[in-house]
N, C-alpha and C. Protein backbone atom coordinates (compact mmCIF):
# COMPACT_ATOMS: atom_id res chain seq x y z
N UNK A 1 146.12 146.97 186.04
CA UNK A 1 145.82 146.77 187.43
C UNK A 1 144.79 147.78 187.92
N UNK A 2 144.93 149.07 187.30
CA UNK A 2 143.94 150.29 188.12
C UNK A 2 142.48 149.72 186.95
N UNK A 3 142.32 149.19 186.25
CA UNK A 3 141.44 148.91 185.37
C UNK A 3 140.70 147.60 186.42
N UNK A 4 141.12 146.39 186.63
CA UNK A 4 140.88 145.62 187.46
C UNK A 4 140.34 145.99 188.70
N UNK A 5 140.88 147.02 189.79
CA UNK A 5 140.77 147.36 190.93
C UNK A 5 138.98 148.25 190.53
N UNK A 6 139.22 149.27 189.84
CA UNK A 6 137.96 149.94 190.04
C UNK A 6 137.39 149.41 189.31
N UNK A 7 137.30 148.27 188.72
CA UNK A 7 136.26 147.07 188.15
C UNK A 7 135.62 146.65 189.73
N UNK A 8 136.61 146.08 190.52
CA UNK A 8 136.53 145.25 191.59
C UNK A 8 135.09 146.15 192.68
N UNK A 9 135.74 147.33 192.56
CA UNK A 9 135.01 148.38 193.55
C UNK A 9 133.63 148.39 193.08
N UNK A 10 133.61 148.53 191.31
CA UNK A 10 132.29 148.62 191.03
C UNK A 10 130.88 147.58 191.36
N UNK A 11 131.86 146.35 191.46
CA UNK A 11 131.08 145.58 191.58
C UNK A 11 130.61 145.03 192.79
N UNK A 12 132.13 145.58 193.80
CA UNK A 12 131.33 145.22 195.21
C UNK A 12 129.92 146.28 195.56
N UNK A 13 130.44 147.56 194.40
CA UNK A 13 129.27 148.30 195.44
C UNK A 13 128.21 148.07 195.03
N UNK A 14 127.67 147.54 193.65
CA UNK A 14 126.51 147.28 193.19
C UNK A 14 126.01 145.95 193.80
N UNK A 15 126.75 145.01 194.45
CA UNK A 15 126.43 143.76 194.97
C UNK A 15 125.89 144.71 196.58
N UNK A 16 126.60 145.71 197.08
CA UNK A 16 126.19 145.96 198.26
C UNK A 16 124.73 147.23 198.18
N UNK A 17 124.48 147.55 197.07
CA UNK A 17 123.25 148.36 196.96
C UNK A 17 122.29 147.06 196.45
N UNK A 18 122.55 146.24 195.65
CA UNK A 18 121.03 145.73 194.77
C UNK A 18 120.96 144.15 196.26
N UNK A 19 122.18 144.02 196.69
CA UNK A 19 122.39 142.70 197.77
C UNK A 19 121.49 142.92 198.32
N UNK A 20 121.00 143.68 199.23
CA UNK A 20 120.30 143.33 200.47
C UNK A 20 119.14 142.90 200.11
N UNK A 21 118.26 144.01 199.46
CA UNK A 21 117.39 144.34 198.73
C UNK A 21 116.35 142.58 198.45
N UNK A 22 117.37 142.37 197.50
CA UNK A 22 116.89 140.67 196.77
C UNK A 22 117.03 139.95 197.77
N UNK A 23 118.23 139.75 198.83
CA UNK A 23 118.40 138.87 199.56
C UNK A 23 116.57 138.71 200.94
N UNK A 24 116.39 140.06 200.70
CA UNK A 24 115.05 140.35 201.64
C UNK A 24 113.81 139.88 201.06
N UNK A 25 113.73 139.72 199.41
CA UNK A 25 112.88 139.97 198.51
C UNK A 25 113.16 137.91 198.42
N UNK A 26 113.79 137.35 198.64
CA UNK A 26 114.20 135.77 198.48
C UNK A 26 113.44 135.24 199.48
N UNK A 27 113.54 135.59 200.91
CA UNK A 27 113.23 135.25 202.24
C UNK A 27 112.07 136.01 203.15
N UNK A 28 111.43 136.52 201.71
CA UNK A 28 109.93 137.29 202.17
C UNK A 28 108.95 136.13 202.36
N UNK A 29 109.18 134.61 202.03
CA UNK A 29 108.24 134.00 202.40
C UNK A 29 108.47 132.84 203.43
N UNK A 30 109.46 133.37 204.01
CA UNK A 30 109.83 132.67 205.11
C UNK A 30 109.54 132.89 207.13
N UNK A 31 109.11 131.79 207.39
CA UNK A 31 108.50 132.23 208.62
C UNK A 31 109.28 132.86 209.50
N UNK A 32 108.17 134.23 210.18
CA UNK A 32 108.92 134.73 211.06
C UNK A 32 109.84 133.80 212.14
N UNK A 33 110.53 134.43 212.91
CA UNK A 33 111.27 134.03 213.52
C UNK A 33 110.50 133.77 214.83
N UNK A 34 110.80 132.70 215.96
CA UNK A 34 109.80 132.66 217.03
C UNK A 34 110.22 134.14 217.73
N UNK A 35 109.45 134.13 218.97
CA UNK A 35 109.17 135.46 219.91
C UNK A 35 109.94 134.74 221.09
N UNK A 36 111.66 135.32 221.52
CA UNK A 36 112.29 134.69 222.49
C UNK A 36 111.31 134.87 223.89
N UNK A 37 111.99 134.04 224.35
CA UNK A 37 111.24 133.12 225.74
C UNK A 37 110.81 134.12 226.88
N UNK A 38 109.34 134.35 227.23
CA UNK A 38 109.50 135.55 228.43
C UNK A 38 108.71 136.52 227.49
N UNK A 39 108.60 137.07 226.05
CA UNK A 39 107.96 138.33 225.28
C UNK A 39 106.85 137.78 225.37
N UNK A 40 106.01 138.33 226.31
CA UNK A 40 104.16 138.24 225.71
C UNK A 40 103.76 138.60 224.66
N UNK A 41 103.08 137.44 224.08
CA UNK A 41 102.25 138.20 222.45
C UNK A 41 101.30 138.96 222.50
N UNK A 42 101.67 139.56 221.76
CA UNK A 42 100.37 141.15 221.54
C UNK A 42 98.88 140.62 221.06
N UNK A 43 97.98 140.83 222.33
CA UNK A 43 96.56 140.22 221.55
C UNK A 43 95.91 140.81 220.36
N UNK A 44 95.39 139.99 219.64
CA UNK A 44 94.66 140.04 218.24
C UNK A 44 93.62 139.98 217.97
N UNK A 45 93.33 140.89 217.39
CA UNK A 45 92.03 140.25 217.00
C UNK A 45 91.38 139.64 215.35
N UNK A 46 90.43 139.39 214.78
CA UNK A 46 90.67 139.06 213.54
C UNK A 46 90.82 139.65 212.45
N UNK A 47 91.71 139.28 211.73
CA UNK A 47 92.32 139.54 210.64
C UNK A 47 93.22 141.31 210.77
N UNK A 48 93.67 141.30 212.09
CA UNK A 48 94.88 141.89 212.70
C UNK A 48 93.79 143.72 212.88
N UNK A 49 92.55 143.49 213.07
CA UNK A 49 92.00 144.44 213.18
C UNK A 49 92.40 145.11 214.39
N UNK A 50 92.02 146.51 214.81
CA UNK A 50 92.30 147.43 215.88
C UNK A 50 90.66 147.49 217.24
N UNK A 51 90.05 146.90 216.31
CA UNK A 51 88.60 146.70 217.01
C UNK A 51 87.72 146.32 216.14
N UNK A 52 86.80 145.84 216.89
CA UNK A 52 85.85 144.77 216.43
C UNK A 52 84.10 145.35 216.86
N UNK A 53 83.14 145.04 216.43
CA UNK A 53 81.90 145.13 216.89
C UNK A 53 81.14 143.78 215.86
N UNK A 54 80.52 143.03 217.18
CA UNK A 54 79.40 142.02 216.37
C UNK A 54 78.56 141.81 216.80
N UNK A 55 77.18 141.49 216.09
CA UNK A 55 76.15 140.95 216.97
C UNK A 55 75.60 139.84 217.69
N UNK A 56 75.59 139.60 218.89
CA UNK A 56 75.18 138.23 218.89
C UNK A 56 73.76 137.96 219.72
N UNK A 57 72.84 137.51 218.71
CA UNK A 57 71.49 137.56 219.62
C UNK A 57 71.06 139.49 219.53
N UNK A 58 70.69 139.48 220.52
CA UNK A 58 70.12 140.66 220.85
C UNK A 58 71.36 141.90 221.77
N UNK A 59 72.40 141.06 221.80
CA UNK A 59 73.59 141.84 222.56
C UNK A 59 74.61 141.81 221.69
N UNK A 60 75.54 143.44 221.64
CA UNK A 60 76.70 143.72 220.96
C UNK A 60 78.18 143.14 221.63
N UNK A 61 78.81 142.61 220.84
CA UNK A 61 80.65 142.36 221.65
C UNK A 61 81.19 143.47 220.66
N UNK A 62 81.79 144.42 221.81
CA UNK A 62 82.94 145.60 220.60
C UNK A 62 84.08 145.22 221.72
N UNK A 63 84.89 144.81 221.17
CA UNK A 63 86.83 144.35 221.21
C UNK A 63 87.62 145.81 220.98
N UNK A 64 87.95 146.03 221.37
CA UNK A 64 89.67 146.84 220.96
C UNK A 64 90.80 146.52 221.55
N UNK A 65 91.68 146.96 220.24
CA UNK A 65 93.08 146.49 221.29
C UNK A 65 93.53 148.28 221.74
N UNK A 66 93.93 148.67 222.94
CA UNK A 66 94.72 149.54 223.69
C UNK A 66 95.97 148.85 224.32
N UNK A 67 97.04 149.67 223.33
CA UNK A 67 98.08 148.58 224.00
C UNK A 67 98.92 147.58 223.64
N UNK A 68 98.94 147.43 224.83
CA UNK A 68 99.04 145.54 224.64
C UNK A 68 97.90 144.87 225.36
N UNK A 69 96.63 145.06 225.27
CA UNK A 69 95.73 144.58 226.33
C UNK A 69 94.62 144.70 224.86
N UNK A 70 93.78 143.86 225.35
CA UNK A 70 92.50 143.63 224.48
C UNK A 70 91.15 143.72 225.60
N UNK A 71 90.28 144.76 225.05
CA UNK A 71 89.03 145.35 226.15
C UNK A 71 88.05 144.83 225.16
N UNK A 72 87.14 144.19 225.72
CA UNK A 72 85.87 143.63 225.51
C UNK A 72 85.15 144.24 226.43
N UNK A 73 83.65 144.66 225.94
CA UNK A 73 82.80 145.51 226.60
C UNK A 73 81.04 143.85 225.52
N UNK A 74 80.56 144.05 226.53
CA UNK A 74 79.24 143.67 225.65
C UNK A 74 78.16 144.45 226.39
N UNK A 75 77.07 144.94 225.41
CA UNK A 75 76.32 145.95 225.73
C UNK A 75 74.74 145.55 224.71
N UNK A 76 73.82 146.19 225.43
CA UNK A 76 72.75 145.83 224.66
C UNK A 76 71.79 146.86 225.13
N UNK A 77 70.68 147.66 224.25
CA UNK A 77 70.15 148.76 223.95
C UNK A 77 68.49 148.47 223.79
N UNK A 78 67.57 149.52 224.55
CA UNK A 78 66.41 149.07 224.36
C UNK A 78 65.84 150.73 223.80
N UNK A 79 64.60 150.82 222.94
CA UNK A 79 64.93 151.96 222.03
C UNK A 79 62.91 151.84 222.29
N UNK A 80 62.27 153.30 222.21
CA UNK A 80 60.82 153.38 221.89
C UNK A 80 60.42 152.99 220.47
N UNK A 81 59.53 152.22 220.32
CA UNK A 81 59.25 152.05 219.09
C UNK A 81 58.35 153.34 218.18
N UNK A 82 58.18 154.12 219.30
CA UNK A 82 57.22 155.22 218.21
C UNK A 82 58.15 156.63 218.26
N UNK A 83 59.13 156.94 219.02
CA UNK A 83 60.06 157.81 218.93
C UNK A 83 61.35 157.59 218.82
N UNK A 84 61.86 156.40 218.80
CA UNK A 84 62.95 156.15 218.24
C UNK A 84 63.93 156.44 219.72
N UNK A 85 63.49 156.88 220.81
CA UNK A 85 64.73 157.24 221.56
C UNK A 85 64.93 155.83 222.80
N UNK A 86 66.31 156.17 223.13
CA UNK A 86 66.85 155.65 223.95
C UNK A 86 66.22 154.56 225.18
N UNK A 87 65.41 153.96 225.54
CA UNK A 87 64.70 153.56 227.14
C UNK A 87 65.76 153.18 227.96
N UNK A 88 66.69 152.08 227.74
CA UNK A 88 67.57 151.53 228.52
C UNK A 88 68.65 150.88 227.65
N UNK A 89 70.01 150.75 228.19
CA UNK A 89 71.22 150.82 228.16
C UNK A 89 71.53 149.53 229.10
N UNK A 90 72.66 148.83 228.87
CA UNK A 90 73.28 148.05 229.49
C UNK A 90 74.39 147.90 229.44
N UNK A 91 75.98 148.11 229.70
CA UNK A 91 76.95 147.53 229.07
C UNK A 91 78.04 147.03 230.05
N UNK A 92 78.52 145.38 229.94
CA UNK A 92 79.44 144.74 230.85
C UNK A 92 80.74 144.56 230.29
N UNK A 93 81.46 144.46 230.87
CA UNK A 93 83.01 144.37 231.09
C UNK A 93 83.03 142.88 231.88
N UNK A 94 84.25 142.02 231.77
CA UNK A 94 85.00 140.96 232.74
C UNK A 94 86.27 141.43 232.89
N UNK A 95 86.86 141.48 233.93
CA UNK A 95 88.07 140.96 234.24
C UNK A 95 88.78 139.74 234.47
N UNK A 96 88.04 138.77 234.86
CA UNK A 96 88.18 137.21 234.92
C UNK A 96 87.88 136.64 233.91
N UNK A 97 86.41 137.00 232.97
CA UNK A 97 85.76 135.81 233.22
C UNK A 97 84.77 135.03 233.40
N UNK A 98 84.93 135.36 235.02
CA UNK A 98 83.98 135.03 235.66
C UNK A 98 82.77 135.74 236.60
N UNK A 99 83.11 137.09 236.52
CA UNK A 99 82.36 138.06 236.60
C UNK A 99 82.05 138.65 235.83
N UNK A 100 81.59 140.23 236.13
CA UNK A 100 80.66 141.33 234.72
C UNK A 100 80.44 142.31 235.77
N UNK A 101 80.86 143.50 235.39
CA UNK A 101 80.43 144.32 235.84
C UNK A 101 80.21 145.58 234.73
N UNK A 102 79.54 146.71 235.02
CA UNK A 102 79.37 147.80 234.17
C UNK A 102 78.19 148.51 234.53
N UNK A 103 77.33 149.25 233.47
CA UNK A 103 76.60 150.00 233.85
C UNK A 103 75.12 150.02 233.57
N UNK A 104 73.99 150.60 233.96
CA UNK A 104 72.52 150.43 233.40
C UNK A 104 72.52 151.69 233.36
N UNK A 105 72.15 152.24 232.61
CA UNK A 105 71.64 153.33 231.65
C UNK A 105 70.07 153.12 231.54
N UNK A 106 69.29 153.97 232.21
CA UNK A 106 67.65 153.88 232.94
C UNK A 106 67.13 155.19 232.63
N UNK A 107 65.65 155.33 232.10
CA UNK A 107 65.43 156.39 231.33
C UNK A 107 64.84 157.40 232.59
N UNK A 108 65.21 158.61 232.50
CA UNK A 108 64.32 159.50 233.41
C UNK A 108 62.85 159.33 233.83
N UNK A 109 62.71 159.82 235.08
CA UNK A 109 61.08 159.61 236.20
C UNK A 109 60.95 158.64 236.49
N UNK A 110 62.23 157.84 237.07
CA UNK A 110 62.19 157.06 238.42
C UNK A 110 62.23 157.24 239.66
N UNK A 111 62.37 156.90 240.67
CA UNK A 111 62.34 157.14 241.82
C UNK A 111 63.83 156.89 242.80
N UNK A 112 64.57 157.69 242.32
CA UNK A 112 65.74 157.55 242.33
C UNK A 112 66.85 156.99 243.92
N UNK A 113 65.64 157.62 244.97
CA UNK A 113 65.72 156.69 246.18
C UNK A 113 65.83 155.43 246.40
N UNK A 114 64.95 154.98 245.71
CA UNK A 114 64.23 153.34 246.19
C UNK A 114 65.98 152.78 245.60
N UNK A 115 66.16 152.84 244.25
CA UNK A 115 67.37 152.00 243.47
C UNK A 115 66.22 151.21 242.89
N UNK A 116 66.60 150.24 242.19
CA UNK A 116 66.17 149.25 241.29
C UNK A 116 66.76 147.65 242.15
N UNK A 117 65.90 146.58 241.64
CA UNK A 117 66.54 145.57 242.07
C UNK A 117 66.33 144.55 240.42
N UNK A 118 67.12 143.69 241.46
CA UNK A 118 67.39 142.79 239.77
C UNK A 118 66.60 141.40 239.77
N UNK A 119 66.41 140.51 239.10
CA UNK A 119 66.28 139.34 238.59
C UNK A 119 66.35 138.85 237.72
N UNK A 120 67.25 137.62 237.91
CA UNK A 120 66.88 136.90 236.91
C UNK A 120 66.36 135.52 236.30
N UNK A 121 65.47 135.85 235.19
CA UNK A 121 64.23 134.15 235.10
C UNK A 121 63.65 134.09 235.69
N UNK A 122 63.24 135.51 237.15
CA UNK A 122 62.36 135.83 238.11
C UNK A 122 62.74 134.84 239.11
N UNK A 123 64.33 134.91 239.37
CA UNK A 123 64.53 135.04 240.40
C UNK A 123 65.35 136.55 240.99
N UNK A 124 64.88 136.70 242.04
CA UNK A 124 64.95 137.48 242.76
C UNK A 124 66.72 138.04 243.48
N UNK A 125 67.33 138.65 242.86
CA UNK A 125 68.44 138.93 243.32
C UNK A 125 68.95 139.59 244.74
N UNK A 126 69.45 139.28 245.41
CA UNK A 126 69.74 140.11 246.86
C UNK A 126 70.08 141.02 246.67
N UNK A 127 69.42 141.97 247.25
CA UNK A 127 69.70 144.00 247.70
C UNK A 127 69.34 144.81 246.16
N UNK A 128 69.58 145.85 246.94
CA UNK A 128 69.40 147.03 245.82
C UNK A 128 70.43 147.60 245.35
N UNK A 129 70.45 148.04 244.12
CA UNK A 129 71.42 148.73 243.66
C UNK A 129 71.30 150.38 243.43
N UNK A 130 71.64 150.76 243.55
CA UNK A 130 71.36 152.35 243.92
C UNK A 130 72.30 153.06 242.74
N UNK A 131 71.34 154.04 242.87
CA UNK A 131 71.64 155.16 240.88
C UNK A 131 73.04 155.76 241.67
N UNK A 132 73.43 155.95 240.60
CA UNK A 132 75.24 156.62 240.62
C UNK A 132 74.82 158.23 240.87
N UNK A 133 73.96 158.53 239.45
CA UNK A 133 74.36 160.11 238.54
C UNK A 133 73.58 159.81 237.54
N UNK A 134 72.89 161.04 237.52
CA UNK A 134 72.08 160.76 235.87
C UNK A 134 72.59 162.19 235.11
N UNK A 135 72.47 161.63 233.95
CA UNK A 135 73.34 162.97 232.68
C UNK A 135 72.34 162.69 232.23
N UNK A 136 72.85 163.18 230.49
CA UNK A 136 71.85 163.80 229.13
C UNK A 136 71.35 162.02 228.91
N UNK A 137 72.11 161.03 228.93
CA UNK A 137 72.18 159.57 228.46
C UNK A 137 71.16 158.52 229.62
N UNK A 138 70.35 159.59 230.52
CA UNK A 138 70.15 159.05 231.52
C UNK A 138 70.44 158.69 233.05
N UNK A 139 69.83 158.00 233.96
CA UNK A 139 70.13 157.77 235.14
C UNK A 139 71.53 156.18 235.19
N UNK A 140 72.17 156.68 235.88
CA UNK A 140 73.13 155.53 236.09
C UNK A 140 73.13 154.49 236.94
N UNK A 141 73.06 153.23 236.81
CA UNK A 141 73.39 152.62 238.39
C UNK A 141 74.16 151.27 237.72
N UNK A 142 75.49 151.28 238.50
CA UNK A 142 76.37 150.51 238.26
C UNK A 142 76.47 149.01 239.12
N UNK A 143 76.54 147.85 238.22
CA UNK A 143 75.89 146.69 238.34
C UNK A 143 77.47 145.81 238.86
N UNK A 144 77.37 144.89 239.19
CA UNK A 144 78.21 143.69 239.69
C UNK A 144 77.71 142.71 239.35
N UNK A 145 77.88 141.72 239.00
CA UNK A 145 77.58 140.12 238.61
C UNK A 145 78.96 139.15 239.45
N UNK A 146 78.63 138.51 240.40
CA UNK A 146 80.37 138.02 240.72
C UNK A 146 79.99 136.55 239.89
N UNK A 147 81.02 136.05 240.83
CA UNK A 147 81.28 134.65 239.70
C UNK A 147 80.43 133.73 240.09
N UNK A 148 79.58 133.89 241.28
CA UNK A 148 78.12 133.09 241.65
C UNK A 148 77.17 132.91 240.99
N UNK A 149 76.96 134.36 240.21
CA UNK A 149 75.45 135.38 239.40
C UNK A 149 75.83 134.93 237.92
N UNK A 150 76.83 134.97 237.53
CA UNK A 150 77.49 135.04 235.95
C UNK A 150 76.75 133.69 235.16
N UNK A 151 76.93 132.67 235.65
CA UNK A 151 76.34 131.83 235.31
C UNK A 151 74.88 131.43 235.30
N UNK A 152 74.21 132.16 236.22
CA UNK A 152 72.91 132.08 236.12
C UNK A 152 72.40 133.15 235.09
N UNK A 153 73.40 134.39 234.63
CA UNK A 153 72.78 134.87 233.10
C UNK A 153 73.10 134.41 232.12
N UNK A 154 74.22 133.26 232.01
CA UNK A 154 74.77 133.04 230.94
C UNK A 154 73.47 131.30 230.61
N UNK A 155 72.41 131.18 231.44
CA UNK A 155 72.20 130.11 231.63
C UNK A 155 70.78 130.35 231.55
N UNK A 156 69.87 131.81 231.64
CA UNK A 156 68.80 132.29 231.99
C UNK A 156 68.22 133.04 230.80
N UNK A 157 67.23 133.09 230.42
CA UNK A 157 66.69 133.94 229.08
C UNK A 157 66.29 135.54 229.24
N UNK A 158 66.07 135.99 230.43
CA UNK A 158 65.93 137.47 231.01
C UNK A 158 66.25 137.58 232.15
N UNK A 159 66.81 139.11 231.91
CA UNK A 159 66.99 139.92 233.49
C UNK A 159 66.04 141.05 233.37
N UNK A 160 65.31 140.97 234.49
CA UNK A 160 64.61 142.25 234.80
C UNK A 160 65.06 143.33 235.82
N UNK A 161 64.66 144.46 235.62
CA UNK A 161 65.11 145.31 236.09
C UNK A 161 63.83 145.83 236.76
N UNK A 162 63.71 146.31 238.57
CA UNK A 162 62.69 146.76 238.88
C UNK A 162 62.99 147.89 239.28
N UNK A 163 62.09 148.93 239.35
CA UNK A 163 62.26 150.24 239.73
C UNK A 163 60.68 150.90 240.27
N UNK A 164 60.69 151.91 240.42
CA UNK A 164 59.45 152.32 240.84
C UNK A 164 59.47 154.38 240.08
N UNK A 165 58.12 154.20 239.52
CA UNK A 165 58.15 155.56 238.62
C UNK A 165 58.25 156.66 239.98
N UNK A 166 58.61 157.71 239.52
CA UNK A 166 58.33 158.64 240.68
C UNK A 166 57.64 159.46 240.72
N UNK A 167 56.70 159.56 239.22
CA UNK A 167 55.40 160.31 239.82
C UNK A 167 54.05 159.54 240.57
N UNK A 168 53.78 158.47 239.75
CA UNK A 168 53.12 157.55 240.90
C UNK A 168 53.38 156.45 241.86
N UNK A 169 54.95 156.50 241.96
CA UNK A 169 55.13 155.55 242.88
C UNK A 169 54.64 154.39 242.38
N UNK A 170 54.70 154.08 241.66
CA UNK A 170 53.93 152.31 241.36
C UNK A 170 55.05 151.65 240.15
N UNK A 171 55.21 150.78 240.22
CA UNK A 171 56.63 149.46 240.22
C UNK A 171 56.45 149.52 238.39
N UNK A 172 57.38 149.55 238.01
CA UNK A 172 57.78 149.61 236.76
C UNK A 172 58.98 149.03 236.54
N UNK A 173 58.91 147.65 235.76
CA UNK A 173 59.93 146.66 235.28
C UNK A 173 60.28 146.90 233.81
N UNK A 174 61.76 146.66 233.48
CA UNK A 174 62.29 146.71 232.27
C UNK A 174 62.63 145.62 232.48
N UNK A 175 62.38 144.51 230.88
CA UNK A 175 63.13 143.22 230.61
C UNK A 175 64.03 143.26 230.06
N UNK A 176 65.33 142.61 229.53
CA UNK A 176 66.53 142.56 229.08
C UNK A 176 66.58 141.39 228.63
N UNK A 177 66.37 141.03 227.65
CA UNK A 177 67.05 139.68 226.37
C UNK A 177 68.29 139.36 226.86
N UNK A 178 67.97 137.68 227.31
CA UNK A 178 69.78 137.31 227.31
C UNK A 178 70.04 136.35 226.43
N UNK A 179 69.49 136.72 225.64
CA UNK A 179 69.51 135.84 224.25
C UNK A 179 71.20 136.64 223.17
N UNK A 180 71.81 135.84 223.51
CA UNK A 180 73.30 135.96 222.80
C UNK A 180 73.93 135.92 223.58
């Protein structure tokens, strides 16, 4: 009988160490279970990356996930061809959608009074937008697109940017590719 019994023991415990184990290793290819009713799914991006950067056209999309939230920024860069540096900066955000907002990044010796105005496809946008702050990265002036404007860039081949230099006062336009 004591021969039987700690037979018995041995074998439950090796069924309860090697059990789980296989039983997990059986049903590893079985679909998760759904996400009960009410849990928001965690956004993704592809192939379960943490962030993303691609090109499209002449403008960048960089994705990250923070969170549980997924931030899309698209941004696009204009560079000297004989020094390699910086001229202008662009980069938008949505919250909808159906807007864009973010920032222009504008190279030093403008006329920082006037502001810049916009168009686009040469049309003529209402008002001025006026510089924030300029750092090492340049002069700032932070842009709005509502859900009126959005479609006329998503629909238009350039935005120009007007400004005026500030040593001679005389009108100096940057173009912007809306090609992507």
């Amino acid at each position: 009988m004591k021969i039987r019994y700690k037979f018995a023991i041995a074998v439950l415990t090796v069924a309860g160490i090697v059990g789980p184990p296989a039983f997990a290793a059986q049903n590893k290819g079985d679909k998760v279970a759904a996400q009960p009713a009410g849990a928001a799914a965690k956004p993704q991006l592809p192939g379960g990356a943490s962030a993303l950067s691609e090109t499209h056209g002449d403008w960048t999309v960089n994705c990250q996930i923070t969170g549980t939230n997924k931030v899309c920024s698209l941004s696009h860069q204009q560079f000297n061809k004989q020094s390699g540096q910086r001229l202008l900066a662009i980069e938008l955000t949505t919250k909808t959608g159906q807007d864009a907002s973010g920032t222009l990044a504008l190279p030093f010796g403008l006329a920082l009074a006037n502001g810049v105005a916009l168009e686009i496809d040469d049309k003529k946008l209402d008002g001025t937008l006026q510089f924030n702050t300029c750092q090492a990265v340049g002069c700032l002036v932070p842009v709005t697109f509502n859900a009126d404007t959005t479609p006329l860039l998503q629909n238009a081949t350039t935005l120009k940017i007007n400004a005026i230099a500030a040593d001679t006062m005389q009108p100096i336009s940057f173009t912007i590719s809306l090609n992507g």
